[in-house]
C-alpha atoms as a PDB file:
ATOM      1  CA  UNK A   1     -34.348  20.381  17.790  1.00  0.00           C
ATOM      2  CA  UNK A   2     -32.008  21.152  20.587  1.00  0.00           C
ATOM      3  CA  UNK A   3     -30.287  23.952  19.160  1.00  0.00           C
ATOM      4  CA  UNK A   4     -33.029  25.745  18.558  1.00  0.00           C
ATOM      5  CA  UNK A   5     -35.609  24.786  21.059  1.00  0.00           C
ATOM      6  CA  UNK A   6     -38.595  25.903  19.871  1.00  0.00           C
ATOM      7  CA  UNK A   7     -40.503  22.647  20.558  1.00  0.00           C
ATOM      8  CA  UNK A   8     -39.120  22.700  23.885  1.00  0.00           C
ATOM      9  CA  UNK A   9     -41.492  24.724  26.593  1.00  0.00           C
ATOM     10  CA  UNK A  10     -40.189  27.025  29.258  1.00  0.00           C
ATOM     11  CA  UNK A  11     -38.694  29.981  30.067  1.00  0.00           C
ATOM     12  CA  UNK A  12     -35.957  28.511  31.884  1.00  0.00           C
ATOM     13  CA  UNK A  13     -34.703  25.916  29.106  1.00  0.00           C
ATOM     14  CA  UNK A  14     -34.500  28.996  26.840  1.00  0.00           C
ATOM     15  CA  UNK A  15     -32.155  30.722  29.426  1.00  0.00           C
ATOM     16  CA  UNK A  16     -29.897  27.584  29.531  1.00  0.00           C
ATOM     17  CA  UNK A  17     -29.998  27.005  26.138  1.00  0.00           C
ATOM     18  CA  UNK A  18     -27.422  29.194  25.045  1.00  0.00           C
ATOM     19  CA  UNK A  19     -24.819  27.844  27.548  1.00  0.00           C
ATOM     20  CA  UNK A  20     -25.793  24.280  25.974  1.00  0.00           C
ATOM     21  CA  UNK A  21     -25.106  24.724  22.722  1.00  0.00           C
ATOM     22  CA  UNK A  22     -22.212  25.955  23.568  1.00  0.00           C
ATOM     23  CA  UNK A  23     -21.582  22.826  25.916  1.00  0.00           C
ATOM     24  CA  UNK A  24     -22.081  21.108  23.264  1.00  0.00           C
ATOM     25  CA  UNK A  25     -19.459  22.851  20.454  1.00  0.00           C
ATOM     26  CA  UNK A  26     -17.027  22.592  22.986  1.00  0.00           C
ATOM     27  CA  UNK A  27     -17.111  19.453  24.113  1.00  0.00           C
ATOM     28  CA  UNK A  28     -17.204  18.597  20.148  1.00  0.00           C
ATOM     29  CA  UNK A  29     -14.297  20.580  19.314  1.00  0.00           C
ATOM     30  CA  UNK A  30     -12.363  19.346  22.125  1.00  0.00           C
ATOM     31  CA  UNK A  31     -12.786  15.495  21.057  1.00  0.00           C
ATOM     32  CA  UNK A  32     -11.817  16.738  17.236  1.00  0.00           C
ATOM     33  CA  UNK A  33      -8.417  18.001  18.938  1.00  0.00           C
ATOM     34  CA  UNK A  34      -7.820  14.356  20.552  1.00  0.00           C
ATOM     35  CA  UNK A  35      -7.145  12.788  16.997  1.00  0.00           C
ATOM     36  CA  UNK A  36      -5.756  16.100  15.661  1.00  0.00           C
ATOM     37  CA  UNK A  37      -3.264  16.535  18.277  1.00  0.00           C
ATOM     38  CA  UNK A  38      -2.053  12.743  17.983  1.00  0.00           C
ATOM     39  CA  UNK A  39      -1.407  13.455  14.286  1.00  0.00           C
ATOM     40  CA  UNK A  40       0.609  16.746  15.018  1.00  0.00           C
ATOM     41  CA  UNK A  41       3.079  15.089  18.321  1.00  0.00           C
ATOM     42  CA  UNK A  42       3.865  11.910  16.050  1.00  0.00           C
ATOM     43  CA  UNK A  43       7.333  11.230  16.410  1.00  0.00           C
ATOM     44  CA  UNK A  44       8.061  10.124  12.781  1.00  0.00           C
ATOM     45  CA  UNK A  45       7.693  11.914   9.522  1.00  0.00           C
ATOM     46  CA  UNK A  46       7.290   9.777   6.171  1.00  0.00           C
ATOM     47  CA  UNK A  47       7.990  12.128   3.122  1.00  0.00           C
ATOM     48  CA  UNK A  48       5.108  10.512   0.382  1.00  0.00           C
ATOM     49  CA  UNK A  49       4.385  11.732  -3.096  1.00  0.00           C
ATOM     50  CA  UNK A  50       1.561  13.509  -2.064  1.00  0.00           C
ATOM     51  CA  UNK A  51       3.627  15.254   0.540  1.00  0.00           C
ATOM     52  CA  UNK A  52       4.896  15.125   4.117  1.00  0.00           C
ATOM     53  CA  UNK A  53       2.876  13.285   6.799  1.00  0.00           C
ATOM     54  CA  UNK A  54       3.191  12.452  10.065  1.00  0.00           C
ATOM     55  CA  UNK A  55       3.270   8.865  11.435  1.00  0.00           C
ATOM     56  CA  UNK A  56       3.452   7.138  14.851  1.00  0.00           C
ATOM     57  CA  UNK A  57       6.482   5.279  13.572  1.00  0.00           C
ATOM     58  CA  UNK A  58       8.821   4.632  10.703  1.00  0.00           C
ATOM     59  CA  UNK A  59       7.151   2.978   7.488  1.00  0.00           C
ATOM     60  CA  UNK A  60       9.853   0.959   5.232  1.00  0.00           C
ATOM     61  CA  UNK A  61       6.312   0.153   3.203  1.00  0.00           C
ATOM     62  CA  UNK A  62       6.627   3.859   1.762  1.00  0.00           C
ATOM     63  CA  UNK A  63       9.797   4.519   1.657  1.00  0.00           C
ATOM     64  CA  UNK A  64      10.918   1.245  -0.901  1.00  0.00           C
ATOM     65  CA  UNK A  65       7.545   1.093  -2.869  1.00  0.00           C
ATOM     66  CA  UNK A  66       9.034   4.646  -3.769  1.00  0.00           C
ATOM     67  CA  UNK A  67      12.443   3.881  -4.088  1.00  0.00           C
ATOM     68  CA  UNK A  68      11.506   0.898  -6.748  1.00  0.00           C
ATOM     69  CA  UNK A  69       7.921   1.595  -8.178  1.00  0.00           C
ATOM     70  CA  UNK A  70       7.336   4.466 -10.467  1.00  0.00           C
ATOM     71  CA  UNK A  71       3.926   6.966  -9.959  1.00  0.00           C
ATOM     72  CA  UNK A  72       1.135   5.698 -11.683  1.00  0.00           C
ATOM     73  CA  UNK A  73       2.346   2.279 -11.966  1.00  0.00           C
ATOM     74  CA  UNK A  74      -0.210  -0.327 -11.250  1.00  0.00           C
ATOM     75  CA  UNK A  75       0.862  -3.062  -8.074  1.00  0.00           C
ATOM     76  CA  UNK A  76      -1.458  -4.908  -6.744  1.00  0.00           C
ATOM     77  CA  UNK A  77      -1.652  -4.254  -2.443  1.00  0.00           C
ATOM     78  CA  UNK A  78      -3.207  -7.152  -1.139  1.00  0.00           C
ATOM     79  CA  UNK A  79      -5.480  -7.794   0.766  1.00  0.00           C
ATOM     80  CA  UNK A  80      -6.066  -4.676   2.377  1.00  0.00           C
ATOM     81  CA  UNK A  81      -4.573  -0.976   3.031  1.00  0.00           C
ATOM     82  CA  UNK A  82      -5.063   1.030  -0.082  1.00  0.00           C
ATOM     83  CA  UNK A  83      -4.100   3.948   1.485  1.00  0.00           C
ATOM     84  CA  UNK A  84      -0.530   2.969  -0.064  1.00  0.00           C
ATOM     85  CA  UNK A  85      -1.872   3.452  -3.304  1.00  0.00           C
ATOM     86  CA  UNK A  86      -2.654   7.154  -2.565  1.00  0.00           C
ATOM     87  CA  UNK A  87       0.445   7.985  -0.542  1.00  0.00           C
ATOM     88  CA  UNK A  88       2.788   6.381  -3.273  1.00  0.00           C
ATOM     89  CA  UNK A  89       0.815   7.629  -6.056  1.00  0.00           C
ATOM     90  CA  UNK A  90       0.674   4.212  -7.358  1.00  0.00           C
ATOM     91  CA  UNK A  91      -3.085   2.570  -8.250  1.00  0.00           C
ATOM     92  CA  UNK A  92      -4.937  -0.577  -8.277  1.00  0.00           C
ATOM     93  CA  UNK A  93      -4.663  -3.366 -11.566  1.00  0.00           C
ATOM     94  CA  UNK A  94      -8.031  -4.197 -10.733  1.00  0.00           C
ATOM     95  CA  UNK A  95     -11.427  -2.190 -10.013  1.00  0.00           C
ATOM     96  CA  UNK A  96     -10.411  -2.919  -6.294  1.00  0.00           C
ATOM     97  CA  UNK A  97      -9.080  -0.397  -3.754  1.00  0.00           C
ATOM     98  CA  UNK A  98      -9.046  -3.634  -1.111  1.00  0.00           C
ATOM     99  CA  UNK A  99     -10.197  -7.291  -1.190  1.00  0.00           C
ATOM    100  CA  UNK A 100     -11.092  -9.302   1.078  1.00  0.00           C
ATOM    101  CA  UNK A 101     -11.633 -13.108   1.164  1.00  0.00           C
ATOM    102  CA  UNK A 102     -14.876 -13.745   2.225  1.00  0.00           C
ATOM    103  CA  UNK A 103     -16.243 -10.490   1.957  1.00  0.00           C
ATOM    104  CA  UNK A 104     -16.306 -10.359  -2.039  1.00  0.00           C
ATOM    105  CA  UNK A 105     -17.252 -13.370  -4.074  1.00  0.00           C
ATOM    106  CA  UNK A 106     -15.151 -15.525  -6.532  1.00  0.00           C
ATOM    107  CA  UNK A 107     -16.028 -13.888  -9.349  1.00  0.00           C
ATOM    108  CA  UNK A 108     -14.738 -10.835  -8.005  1.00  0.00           C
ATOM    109  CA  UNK A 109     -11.223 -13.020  -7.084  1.00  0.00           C
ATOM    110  CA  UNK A 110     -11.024 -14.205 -10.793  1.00  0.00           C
ATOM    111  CA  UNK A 111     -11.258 -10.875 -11.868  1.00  0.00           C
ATOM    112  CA  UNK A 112      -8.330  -9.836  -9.650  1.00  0.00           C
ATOM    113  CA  UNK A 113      -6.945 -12.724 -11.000  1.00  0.00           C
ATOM    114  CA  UNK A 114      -7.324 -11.995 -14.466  1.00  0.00           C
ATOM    115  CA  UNK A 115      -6.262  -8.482 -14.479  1.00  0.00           C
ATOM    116  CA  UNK A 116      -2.957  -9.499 -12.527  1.00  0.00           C
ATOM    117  CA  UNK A 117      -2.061 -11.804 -15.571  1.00  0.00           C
ATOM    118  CA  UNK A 118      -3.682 -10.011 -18.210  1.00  0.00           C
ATOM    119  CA  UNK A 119      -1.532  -6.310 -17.431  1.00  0.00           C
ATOM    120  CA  UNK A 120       1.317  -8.649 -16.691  1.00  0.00           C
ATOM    121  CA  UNK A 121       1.665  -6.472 -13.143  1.00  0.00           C
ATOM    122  CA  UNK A 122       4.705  -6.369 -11.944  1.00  0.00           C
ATOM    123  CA  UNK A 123       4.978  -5.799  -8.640  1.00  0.00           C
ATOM    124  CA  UNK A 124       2.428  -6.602  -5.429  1.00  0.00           C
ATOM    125  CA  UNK A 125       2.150  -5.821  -1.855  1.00  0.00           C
ATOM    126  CA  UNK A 126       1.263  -8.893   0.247  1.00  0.00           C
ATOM    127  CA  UNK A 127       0.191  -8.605   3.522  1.00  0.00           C
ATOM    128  CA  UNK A 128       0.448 -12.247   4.425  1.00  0.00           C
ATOM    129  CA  UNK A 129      -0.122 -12.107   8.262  1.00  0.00           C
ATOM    130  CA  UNK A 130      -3.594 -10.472   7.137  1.00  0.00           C
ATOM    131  CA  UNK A 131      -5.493 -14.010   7.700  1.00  0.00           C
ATOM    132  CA  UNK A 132      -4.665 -13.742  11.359  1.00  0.00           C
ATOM    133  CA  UNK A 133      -6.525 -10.275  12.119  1.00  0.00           C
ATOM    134  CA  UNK A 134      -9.599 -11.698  10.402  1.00  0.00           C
ATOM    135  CA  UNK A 135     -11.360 -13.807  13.450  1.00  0.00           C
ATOM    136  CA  UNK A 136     -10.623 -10.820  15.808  1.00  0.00           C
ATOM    137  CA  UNK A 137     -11.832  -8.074  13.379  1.00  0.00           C
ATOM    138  CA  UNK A 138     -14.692 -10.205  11.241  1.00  0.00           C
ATOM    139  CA  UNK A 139     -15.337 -13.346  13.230  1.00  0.00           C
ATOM    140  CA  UNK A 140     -17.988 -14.180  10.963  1.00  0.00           C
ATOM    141  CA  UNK A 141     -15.839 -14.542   8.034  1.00  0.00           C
ATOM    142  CA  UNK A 142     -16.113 -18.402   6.497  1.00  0.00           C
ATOM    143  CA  UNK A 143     -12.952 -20.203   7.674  1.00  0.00           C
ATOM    144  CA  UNK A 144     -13.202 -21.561   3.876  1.00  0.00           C
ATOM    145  CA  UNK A 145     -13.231 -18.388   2.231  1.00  0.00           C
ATOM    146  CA  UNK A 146      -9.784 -17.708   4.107  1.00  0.00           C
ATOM    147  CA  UNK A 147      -8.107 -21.150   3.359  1.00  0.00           C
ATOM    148  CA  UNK A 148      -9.425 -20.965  -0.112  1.00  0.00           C
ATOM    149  CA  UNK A 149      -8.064 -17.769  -1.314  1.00  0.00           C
ATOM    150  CA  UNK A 150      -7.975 -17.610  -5.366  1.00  0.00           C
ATOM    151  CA  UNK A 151      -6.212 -14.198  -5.483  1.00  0.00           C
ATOM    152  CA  UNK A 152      -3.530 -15.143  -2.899  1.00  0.00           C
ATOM    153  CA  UNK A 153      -2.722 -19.075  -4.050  1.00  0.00           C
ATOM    154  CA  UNK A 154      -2.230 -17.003  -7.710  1.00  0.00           C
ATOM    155  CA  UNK A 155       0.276 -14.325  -5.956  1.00  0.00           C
ATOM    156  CA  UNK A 156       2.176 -16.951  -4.128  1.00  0.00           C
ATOM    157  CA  UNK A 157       2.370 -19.327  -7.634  1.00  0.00           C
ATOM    158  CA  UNK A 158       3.709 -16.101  -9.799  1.00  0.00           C
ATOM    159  CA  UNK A 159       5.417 -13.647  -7.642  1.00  0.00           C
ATOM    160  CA  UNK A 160       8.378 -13.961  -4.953  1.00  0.00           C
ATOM    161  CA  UNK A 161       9.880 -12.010  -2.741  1.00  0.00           C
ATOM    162  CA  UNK A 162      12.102  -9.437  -3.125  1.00  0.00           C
ATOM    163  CA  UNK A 163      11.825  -7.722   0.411  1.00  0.00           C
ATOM    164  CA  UNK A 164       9.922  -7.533   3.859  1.00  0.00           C
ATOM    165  CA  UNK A 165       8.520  -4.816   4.618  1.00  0.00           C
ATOM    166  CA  UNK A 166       7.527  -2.835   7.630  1.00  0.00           C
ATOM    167  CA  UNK A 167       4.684  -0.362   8.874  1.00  0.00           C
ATOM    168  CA  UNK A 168       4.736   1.644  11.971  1.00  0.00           C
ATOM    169  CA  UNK A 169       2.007  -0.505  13.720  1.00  0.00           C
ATOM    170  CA  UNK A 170       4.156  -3.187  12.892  1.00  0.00           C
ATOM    171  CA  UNK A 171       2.125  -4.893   9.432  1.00  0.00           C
ATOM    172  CA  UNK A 172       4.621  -6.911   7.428  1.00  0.00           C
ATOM    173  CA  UNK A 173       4.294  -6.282   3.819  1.00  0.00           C
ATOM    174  CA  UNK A 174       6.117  -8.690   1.353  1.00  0.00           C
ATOM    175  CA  UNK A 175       7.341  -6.486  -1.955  1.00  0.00           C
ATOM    176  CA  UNK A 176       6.903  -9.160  -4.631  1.00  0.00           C
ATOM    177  CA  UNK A 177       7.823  -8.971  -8.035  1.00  0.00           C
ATOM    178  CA  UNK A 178       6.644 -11.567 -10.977  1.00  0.00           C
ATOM    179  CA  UNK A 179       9.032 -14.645 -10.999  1.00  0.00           C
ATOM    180  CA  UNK A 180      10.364 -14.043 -14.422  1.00  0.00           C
ATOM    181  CA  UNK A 181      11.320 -10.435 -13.526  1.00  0.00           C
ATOM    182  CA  UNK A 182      14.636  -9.741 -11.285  1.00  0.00           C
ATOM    183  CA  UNK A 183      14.198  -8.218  -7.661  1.00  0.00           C
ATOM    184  CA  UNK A 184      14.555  -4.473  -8.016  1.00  0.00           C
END
C-alpha cells in the first residue's frame, strides 16, 4: 500500500512519497550488501565440485571428503549440515538432507538405520559435538530423544574413525568408514 499510496490521503504524502520508496530500496539494498560483502572479503577460498567459494576460514571437511569420496557416492552426514552433500557432490543414503534427534520420530531413525545397513554405506560424517549446540539452539528438545539416539548408537557400533575433521567455524566432523572396510 505504501508504494503506491493511493489509500493514503494528502497532497503532501504524495510529494514525499517518491523520496520514500526510494528510502526504502536503499536502505534494502544496502543491508543485501552487508552479507554480500562478507562473502566477497573472506579470507579463505575452498575449491568444491560445484566450484570455487569463499569461506571465513579453511574447511579440512571439503577438502578430504573430496580427496577420499567419489561424486555421487552416498555418505551419510550426520546429524546436520547437508550443505556438504551439495558442495562435494556427494548425496544422502536416506530420504534425509539432515536429522535431528528429537525433531523426527523413531520411525524416521530406523529408516536411517535401515538404509545405512541395507546400501552397505561406506563412509559417514559425524558431527559428534552436535548434542552440545542443541539446549542453546532448541532448548525444548527432550533430553531423552538426545541420550537415546538410534541413528548415532548404530554409527558408533559399525563405523570408526578414520580422521577428524575441521570447519572454519570450528565444527569437528569425524570421517568414518564401516569397520570391516580399511581407512582410506
Amino acid at each position: 500500500w505504501i508504494v503506491d499510496g493511493r489509500d493514503v490521503p494528502g497532497r503532501v504524502f504524495r510529494t514525499v512519497l517518491p523520496f520514500l520508496n526510494a528510502y526504502v530500496a536503499i536502505a534494502f539494498a544496502a543491508l543485501g550488501m552487508v552479507p554480500l560483502r562478507a562473502a566477497i572479503a573472506a579470507p579463505s577460498q575452498a575449491v568444491t565440485r560445484r566450484g570455487v567459494i569463499n569461506m571465513p576460514g579453511k574447511d579440512g571437511v571439503i577438502d578430504y571428503v573430496q580427496a577420499h569420496v567419489a561424486p555421487g557416492e552416498p555418505i551419510l552426514v550426520y546429524p546436520y549440515l547437508p550443505l556438504y552433500y551439495y558442495l562435494t557432490e556427494t548425496a544422502s543414503p536416506t530420504r534425509y538432507e539432515y536429522f535431528q534427534p528429537g525433531m523426527n520420530t523413531k520411525e524416521q531413525s530406523e529408516e536411517i538405520v535401515s538404509r545405512l545397513a541395507s546400501r552397505q554405506v561406506r563412509v559417514v560424517l559425524f558431527e559428534s559435538s552436535f548434542a552440545e549446540k542443541i539446549p542453546n539452539s532448541w532448548p525444548q528438545t527432550p533430553l531423552l530423544a538426545i541420550a537415546n539416539d538410534r541413528v548415532t548408537d548404530y554409527i558408533l557400533r559399525n563405523y570408526r574413525t578414520c580422521s577428524i575433521l575441521q570447519s572454519p567455524r570450528d565444527w569437528r566432523f569425524l570421517f568414518m568408514v564401516r569397520k570391516d572396510l580399511a581407512c582410506l
